[in-house]
N, C-alpha and C. Protein backbone atom coordinates (compact mmCIF):
# COMPACT_ATOMS: atom_id res chain seq x y z
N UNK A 1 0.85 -1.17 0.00
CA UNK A 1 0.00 0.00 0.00
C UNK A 1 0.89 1.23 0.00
N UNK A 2 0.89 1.77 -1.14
CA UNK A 2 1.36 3.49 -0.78
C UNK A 2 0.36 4.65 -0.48
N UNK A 3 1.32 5.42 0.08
CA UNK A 3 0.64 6.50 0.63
C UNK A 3 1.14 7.71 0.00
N UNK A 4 0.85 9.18 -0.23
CA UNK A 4 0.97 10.14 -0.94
C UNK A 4 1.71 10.86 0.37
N UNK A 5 2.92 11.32 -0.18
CA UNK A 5 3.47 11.79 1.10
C UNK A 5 2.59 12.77 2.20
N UNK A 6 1.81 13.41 1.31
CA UNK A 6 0.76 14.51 2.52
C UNK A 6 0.38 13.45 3.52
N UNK A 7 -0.25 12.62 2.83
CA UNK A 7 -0.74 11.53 3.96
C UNK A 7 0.21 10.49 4.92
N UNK A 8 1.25 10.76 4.50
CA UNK A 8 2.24 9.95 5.20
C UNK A 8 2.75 10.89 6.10
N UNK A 9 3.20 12.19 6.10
CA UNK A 9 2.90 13.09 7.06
C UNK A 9 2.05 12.91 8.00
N UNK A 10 0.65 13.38 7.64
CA UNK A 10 0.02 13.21 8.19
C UNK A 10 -0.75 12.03 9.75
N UNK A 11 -0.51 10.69 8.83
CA UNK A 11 -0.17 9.72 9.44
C UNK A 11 1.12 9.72 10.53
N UNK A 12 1.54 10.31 10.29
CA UNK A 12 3.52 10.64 11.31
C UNK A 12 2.52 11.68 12.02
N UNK A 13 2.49 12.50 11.97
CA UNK A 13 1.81 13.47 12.95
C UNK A 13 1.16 12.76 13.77
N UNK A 14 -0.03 11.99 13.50
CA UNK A 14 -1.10 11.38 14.33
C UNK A 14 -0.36 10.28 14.96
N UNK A 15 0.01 9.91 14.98
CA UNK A 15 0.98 9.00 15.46
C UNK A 15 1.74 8.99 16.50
N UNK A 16 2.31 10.11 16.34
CA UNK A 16 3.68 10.42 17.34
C UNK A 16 2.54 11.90 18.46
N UNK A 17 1.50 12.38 18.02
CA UNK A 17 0.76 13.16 18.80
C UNK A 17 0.19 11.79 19.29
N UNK A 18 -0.66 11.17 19.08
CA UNK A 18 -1.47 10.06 20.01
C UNK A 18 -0.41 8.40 20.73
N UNK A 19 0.85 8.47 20.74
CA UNK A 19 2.15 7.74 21.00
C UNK A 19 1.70 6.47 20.53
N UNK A 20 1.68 6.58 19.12
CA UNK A 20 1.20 4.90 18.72
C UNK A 20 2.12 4.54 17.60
N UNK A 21 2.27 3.75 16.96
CA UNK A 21 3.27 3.40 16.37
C UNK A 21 2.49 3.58 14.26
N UNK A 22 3.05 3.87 13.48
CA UNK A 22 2.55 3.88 12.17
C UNK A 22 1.56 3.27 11.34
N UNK A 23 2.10 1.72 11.81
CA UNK A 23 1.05 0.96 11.53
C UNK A 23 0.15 0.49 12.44
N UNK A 24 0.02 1.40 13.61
CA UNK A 24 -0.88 0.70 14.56
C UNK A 24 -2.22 1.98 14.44
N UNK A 25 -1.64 3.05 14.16
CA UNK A 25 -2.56 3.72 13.27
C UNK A 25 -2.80 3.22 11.97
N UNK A 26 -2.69 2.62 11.02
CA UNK A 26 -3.03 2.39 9.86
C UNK A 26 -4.08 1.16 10.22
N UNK A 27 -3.66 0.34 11.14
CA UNK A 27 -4.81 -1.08 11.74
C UNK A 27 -5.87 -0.37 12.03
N UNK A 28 -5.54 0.75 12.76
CA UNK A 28 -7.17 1.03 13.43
C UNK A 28 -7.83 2.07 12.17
N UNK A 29 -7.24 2.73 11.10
CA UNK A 29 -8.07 3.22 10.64
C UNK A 29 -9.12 2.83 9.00
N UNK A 30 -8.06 1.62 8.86
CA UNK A 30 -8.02 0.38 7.75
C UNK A 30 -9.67 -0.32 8.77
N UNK A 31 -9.68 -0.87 9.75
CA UNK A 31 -10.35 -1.41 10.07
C UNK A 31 -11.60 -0.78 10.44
N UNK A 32 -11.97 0.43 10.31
CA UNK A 32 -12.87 1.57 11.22
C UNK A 32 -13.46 1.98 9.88
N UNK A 33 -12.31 1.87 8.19
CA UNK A 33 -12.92 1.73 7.03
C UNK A 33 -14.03 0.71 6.78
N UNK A 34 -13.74 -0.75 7.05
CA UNK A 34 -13.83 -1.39 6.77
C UNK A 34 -15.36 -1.70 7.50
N UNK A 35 -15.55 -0.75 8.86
CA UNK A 35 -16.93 -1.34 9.07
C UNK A 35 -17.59 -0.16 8.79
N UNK A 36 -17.36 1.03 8.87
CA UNK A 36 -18.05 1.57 7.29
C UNK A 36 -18.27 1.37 6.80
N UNK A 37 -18.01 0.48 5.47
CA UNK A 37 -18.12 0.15 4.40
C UNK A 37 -19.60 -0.65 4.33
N UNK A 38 -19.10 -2.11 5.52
CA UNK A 38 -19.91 -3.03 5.72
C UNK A 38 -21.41 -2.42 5.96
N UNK A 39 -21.42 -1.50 7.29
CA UNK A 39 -22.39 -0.68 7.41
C UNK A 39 -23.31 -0.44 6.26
N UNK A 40 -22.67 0.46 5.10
CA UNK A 40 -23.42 1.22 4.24
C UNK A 40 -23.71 0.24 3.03
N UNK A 41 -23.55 -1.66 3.46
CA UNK A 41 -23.37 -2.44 2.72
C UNK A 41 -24.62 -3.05 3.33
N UNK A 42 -25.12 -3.11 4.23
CA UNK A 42 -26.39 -3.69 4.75
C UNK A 42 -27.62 -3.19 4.26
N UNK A 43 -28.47 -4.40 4.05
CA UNK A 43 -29.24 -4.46 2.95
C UNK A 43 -30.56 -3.95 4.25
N UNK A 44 -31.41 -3.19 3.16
CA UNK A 44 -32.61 -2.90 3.71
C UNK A 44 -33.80 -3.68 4.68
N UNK A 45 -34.08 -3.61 5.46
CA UNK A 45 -34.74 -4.98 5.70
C UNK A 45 -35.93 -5.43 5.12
N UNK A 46 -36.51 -5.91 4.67
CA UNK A 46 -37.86 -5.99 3.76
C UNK A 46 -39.04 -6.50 3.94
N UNK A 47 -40.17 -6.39 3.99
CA UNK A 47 -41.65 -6.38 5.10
C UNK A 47 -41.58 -7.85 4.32
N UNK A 48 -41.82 -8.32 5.86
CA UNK A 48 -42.21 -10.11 5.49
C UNK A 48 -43.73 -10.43 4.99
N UNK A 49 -44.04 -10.82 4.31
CA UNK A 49 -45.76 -11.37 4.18
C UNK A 49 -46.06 -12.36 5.34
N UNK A 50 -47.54 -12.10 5.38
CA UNK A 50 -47.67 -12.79 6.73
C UNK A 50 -49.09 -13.44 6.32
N UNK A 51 -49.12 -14.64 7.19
CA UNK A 51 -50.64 -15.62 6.68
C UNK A 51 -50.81 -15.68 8.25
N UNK A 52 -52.63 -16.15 8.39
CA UNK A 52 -52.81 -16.26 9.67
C UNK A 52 -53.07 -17.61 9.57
N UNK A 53 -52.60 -18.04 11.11
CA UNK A 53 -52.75 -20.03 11.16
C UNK A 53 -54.58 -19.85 11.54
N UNK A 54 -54.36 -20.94 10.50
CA UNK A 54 -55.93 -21.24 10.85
C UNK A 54 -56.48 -22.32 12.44
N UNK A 55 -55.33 -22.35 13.49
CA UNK A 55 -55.96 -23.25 14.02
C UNK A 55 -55.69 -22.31 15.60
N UNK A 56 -54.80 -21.21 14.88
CA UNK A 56 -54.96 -20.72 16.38
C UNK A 56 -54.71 -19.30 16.13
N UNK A 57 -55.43 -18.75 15.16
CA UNK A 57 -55.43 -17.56 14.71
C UNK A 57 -54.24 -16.60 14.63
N UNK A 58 -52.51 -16.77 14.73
CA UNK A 58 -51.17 -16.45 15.28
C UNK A 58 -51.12 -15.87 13.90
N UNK A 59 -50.30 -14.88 13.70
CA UNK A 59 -49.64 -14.27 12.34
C UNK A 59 -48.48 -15.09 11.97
N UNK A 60 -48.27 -15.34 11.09
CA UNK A 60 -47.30 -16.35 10.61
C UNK A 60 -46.76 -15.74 9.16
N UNK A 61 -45.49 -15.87 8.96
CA UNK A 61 -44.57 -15.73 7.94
C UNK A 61 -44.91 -16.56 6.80
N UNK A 62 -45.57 -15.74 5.37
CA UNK A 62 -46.07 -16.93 4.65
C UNK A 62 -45.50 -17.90 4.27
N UNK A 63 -44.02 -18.17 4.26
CA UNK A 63 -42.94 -19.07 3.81
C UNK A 63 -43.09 -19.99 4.65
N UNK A 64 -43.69 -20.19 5.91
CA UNK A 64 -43.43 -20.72 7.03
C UNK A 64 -43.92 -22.29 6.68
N UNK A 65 -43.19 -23.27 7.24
CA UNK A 65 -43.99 -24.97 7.15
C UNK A 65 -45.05 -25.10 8.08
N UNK A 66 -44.52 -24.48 9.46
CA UNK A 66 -45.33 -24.73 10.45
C UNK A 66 -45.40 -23.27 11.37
N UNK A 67 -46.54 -23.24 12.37
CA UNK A 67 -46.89 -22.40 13.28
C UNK A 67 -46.26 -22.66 14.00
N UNK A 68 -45.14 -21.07 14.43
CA UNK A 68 -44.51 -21.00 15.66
C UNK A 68 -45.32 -20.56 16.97
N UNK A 69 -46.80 -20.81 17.07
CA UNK A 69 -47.50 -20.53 18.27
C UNK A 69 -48.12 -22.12 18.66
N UNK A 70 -48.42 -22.74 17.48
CA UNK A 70 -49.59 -23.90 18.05
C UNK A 70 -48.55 -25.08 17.31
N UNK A 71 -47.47 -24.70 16.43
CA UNK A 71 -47.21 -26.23 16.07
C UNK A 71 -47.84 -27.17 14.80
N UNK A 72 -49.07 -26.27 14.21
CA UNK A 72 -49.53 -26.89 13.44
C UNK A 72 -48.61 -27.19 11.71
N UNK A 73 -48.84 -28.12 11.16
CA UNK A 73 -48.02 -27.78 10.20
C UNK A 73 -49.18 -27.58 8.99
N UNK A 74 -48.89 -26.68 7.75
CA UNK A 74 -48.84 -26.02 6.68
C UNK A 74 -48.78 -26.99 5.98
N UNK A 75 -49.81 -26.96 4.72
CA UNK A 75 -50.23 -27.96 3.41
C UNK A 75 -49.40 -27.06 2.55
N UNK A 76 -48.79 -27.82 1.38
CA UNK A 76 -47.80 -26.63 0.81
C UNK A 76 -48.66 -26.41 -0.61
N UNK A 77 -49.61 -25.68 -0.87
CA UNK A 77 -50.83 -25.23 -1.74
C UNK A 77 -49.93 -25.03 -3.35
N UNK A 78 -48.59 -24.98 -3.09
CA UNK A 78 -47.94 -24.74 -4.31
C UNK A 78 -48.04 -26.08 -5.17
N UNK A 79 -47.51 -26.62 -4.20
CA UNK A 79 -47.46 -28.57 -4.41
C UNK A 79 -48.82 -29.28 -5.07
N UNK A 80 -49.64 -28.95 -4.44
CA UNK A 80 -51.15 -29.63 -4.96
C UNK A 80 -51.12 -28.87 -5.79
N UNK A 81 -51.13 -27.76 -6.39
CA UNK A 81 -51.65 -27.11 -7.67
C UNK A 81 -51.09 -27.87 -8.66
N UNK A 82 -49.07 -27.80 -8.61
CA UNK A 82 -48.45 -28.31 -9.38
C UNK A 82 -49.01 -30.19 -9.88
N UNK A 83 -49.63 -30.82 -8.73
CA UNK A 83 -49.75 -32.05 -8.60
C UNK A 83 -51.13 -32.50 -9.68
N UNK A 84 -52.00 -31.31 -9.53
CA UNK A 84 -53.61 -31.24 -10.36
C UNK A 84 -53.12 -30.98 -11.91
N UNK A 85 -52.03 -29.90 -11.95
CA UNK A 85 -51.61 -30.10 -13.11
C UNK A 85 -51.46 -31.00 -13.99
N UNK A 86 -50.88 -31.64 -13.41
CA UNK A 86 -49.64 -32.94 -14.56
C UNK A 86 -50.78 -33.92 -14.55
């Protein structure tokens, strides 16, 4: 990795003002990039669809196999359609 001497200055300044060593500033500011980055890399979160269980009225995630309130399990309605098909 090079650095442009302003910044290598610079880096020497911060360094020898905060008594840390060159690259122990470059770790912490390489790494402080890096969850920046990640940060502004996290994805939106996105509204789940939701079905209600029919056996105990609970909101449920339509993807879901089974009800995380009663346990019941989910007919997979994709499956029988495909099945009436053929």
């Amino acid at each position: 990795m090079k650095l442009k001497r302003k910044d290598h200055a610079k880096l020497k300044k911060y360094a020898k003002k905060h008594g840390l060593s060159m690259i122990d500033c470059l770790g912490d500011m390489l790494s402080k990039l890096e969850v920046r980055k990640l940060e502004s890399e996290t994805p939106v979160s996105k509204e789940i669809e939701l079905d209600i269980c029919e056996e105990c009225n609970a909101e449920v995630p339509s993807d879901s196999k089974f009800c995380p309130q009663c346990g019941v399990e989910f007919d997979d309605e994709d499956e029988d359609d495909e099945e009436t098909e053929e």
